[in-house]
C-alpha atoms as a PDB file:
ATOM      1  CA  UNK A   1      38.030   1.875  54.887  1.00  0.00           C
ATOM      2  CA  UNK A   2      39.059   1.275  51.410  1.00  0.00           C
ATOM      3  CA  UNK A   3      41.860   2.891  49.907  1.00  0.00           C
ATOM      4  CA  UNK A   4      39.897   4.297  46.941  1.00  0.00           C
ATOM      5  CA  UNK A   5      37.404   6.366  49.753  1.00  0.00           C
ATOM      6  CA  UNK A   6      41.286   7.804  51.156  1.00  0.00           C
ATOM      7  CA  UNK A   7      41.674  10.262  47.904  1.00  0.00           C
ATOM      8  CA  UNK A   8      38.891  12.019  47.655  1.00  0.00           C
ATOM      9  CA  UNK A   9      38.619  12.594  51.499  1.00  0.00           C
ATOM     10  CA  UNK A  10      42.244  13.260  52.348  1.00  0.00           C
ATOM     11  CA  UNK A  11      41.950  15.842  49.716  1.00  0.00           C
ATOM     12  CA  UNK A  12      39.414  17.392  51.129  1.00  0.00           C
ATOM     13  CA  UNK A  13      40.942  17.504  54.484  1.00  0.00           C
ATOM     14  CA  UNK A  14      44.129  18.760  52.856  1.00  0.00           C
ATOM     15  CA  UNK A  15      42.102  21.583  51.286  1.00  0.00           C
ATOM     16  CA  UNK A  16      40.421  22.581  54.439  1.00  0.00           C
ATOM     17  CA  UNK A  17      43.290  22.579  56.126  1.00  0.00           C
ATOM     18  CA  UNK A  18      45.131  24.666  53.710  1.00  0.00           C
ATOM     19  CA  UNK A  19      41.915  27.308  53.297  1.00  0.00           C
ATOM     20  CA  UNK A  20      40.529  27.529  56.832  1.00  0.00           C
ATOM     21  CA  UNK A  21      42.787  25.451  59.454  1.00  0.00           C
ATOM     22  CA  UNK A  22      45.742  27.139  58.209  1.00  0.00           C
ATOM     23  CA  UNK A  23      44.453  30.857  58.621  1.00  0.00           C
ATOM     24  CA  UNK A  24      43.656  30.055  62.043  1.00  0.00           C
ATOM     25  CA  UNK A  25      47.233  30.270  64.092  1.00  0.00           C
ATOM     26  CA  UNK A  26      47.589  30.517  67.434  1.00  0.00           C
ATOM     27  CA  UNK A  27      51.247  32.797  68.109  1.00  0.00           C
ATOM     28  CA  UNK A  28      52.840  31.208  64.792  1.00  0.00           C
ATOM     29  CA  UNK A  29      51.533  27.897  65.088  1.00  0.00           C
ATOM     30  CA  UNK A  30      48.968  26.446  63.298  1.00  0.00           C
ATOM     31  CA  UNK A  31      47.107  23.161  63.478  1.00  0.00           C
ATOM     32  CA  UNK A  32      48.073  19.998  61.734  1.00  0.00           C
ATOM     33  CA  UNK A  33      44.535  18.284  60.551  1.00  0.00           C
ATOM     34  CA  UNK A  34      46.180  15.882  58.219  1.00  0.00           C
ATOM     35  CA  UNK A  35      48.430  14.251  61.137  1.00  0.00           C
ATOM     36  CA  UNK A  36      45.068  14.280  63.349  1.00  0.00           C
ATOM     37  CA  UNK A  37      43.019  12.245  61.193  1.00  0.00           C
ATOM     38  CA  UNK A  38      45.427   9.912  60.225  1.00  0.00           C
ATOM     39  CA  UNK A  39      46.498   9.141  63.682  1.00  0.00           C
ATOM     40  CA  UNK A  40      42.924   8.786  64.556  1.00  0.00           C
ATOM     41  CA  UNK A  41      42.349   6.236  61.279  1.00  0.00           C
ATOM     42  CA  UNK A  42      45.412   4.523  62.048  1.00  0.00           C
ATOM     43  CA  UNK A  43      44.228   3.963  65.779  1.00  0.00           C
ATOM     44  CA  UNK A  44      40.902   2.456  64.878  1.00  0.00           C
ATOM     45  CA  UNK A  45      41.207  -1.783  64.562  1.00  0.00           C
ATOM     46  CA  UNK A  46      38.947  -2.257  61.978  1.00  0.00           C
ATOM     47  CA  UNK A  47      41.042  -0.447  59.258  1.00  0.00           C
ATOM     48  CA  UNK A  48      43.422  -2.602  57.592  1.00  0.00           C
ATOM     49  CA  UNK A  49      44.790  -0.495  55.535  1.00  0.00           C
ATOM     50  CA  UNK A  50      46.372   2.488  57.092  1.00  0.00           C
ATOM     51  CA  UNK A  51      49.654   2.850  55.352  1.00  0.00           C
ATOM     52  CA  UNK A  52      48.137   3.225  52.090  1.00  0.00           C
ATOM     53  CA  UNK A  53      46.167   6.494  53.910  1.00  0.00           C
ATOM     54  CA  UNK A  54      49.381   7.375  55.860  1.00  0.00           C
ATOM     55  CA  UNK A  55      51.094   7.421  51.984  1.00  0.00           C
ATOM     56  CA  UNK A  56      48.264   9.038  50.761  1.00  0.00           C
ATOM     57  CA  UNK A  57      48.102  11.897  53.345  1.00  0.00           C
ATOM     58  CA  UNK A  58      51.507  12.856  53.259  1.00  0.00           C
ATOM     59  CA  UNK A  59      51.786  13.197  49.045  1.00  0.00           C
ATOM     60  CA  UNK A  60      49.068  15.300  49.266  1.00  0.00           C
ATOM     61  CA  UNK A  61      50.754  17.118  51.683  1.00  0.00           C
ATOM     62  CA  UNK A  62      53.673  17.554  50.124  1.00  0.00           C
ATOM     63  CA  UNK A  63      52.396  18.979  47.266  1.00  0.00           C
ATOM     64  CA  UNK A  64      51.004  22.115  49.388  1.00  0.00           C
ATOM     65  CA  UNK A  65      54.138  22.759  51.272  1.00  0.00           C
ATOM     66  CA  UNK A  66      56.613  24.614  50.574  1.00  0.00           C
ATOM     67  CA  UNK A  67      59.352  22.225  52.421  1.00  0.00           C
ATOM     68  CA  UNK A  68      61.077  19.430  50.455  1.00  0.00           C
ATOM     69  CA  UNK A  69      58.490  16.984  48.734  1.00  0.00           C
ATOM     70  CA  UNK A  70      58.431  13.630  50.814  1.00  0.00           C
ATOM     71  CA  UNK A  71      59.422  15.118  54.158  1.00  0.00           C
ATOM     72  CA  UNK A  72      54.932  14.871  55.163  1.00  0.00           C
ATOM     73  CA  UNK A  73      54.934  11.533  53.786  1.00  0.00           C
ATOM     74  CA  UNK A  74      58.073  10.500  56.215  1.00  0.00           C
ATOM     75  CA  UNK A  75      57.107  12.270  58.968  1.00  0.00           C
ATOM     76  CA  UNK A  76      53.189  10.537  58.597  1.00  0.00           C
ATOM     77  CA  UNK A  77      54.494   6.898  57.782  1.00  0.00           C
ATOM     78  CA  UNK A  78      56.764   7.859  61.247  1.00  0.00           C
ATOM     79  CA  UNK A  79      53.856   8.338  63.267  1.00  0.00           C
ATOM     80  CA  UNK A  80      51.576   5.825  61.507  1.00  0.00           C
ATOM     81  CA  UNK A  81      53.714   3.020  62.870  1.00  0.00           C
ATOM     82  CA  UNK A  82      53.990   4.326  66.037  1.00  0.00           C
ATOM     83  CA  UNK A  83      49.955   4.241  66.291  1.00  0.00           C
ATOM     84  CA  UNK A  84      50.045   0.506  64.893  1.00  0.00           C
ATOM     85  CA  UNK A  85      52.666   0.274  67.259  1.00  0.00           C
ATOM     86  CA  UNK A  86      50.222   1.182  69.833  1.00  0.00           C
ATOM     87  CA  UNK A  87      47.582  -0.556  68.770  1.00  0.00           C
ATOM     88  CA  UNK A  88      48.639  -3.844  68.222  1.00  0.00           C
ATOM     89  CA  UNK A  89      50.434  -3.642  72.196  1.00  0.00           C
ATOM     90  CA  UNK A  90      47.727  -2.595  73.423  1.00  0.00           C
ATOM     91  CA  UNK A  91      44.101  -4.573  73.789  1.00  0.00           C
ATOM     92  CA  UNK A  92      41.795  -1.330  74.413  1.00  0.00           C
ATOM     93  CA  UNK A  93      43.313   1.931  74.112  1.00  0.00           C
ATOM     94  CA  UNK A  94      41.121   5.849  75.157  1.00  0.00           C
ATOM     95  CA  UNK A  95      41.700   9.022  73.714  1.00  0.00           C
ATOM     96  CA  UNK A  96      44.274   9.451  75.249  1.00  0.00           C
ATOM     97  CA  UNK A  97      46.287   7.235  72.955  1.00  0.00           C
ATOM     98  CA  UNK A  98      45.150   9.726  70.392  1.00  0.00           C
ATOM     99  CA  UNK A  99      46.776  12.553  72.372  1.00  0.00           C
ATOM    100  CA  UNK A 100      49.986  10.736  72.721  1.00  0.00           C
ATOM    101  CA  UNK A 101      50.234   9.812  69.328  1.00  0.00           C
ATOM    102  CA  UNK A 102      49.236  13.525  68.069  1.00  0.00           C
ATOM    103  CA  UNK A 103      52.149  14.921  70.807  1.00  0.00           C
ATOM    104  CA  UNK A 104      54.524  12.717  69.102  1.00  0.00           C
ATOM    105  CA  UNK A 105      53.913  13.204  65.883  1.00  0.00           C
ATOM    106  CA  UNK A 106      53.824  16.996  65.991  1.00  0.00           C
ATOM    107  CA  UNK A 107      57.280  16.729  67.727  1.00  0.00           C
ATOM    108  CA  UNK A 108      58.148  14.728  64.599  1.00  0.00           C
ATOM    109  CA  UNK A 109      56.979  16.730  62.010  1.00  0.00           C
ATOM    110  CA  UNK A 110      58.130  19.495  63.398  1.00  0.00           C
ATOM    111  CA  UNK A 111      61.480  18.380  64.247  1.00  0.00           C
ATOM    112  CA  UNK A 112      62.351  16.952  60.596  1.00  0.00           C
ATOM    113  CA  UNK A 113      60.846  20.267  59.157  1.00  0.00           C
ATOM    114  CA  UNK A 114      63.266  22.315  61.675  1.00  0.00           C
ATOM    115  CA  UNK A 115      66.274  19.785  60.504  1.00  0.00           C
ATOM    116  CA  UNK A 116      65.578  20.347  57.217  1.00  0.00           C
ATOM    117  CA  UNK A 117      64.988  24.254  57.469  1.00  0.00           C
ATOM    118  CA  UNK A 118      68.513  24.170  59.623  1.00  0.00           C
ATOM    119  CA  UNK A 119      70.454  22.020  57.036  1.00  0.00           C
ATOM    120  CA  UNK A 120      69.604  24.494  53.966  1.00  0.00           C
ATOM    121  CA  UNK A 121      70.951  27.566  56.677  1.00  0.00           C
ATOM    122  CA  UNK A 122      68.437  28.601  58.024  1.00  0.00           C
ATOM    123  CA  UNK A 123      69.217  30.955  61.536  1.00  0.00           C
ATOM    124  CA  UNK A 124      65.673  29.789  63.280  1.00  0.00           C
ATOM    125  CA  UNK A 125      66.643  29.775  66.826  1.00  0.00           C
ATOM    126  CA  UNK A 126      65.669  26.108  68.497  1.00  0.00           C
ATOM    127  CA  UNK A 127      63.748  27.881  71.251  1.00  0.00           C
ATOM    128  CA  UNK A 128      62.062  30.425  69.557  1.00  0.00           C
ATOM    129  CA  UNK A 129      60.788  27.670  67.171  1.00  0.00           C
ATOM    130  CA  UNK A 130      59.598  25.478  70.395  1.00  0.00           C
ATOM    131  CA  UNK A 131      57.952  28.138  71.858  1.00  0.00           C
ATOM    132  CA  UNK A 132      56.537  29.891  68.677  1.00  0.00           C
ATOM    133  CA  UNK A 133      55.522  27.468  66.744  1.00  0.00           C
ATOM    134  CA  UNK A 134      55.843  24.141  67.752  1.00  0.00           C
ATOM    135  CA  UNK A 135      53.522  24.238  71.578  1.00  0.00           C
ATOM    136  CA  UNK A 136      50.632  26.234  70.158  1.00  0.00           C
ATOM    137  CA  UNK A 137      50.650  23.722  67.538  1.00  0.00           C
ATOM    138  CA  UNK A 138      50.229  20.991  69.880  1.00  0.00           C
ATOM    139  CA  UNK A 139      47.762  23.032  71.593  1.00  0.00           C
ATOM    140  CA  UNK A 140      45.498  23.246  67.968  1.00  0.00           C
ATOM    141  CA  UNK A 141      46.494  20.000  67.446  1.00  0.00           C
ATOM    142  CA  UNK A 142      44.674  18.461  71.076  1.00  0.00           C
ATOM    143  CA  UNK A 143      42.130  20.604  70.394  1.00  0.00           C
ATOM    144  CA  UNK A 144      41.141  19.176  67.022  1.00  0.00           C
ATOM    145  CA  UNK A 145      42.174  15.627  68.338  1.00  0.00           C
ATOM    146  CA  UNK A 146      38.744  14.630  70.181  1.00  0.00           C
ATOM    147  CA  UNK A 147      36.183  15.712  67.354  1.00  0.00           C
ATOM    148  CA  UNK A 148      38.472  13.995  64.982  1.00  0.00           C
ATOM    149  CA  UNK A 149      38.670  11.017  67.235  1.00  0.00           C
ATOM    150  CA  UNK A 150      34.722  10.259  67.647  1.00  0.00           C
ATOM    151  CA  UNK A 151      34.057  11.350  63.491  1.00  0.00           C
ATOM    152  CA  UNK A 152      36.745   8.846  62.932  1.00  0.00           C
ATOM    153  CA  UNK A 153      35.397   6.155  64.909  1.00  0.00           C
ATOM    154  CA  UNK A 154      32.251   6.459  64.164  1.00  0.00           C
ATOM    155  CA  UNK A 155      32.384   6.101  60.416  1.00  0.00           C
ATOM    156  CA  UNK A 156      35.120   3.522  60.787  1.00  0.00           C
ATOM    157  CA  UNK A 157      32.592   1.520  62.954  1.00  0.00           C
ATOM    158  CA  UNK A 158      29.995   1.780  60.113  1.00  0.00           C
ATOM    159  CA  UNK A 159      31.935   1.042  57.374  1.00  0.00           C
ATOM    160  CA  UNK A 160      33.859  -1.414  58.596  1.00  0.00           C
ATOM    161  CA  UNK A 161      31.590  -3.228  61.599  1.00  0.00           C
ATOM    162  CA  UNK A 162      34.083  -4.995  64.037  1.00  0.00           C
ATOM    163  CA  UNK A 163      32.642  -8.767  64.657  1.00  0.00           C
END
């Protein structure tokens, strides 16, 4: 997938998930469609170029959040190299790769945004945060993961036809 086709559809994934996705929490949590679909991109073998969509992702990100600009972008280059990681150790990875990935990466996000949020003072309690926030947004997260997953695959497979 070329990186010109990443703008105009990571935007539109950023403003779905900032009009619908995030009006939709479960307890305080909320799903993270951004980190889905690039962990599913960055999973597939025919796309070359998923840093440049990892990049991509998190800017746009960033400018919708409220937490210090570049801490998406981290967090998403983070977890795109662990799915390269992944994917280059391993010859034919399931799903379930997906749902490891996504676990990880929420913990990641989450965790710099909670460093962050704790550096500036913030009194968040860790557990509260865990069980609040962070577990039902796994939960959203897996839950979005396998529709995300096939989409992804499929138009990666069309696009860019493994030979």
């Amino acid at each position: 997938m070329s990186v010109i086709l990443s703008i105009p559809v990571l935007s539109l994934i950023t403003i779905f998930q900032s009009a619908v996705i995030s009006r939709l929490p479960l307890n305080r949590g909320t799903a993270d469609l951004m980190l889905v679909v690039l962990v599913a991109i960055a999973l597939q073998k025919s796309v070359q170029d998923v840093w440049q969509w990892s990049i991509v992702g998190g800017l746009l990100t960033d400018f919708f959040s409220g937490l210090p600009f570049g801490l998406f972008t981290v967090s998403f280059l983070i977890v795109t190299w662990f799915a390269y990681f992944l994917r280059e150790r391993i010859w034919r990875f399931s799903f379930l790769m997906q749902l490891l990935v996504v676990f990880s990466g929420t913990l990641i996000t989450h965790g710099l945004s909670y460093l962050v949020l704790f550096l500036r003072g913030s009194s968040l309690q860790f557990n509260t945060v865990l069980q609040t926030v962070t577990l039902p947004s796994i939960i959203l997260n897996f839950m979005l993961s396998l529709p995300v997953f096939i989409i992804t695959q499929d138009i990666a497979q069309q696009i860019n036809p493994l030979e």
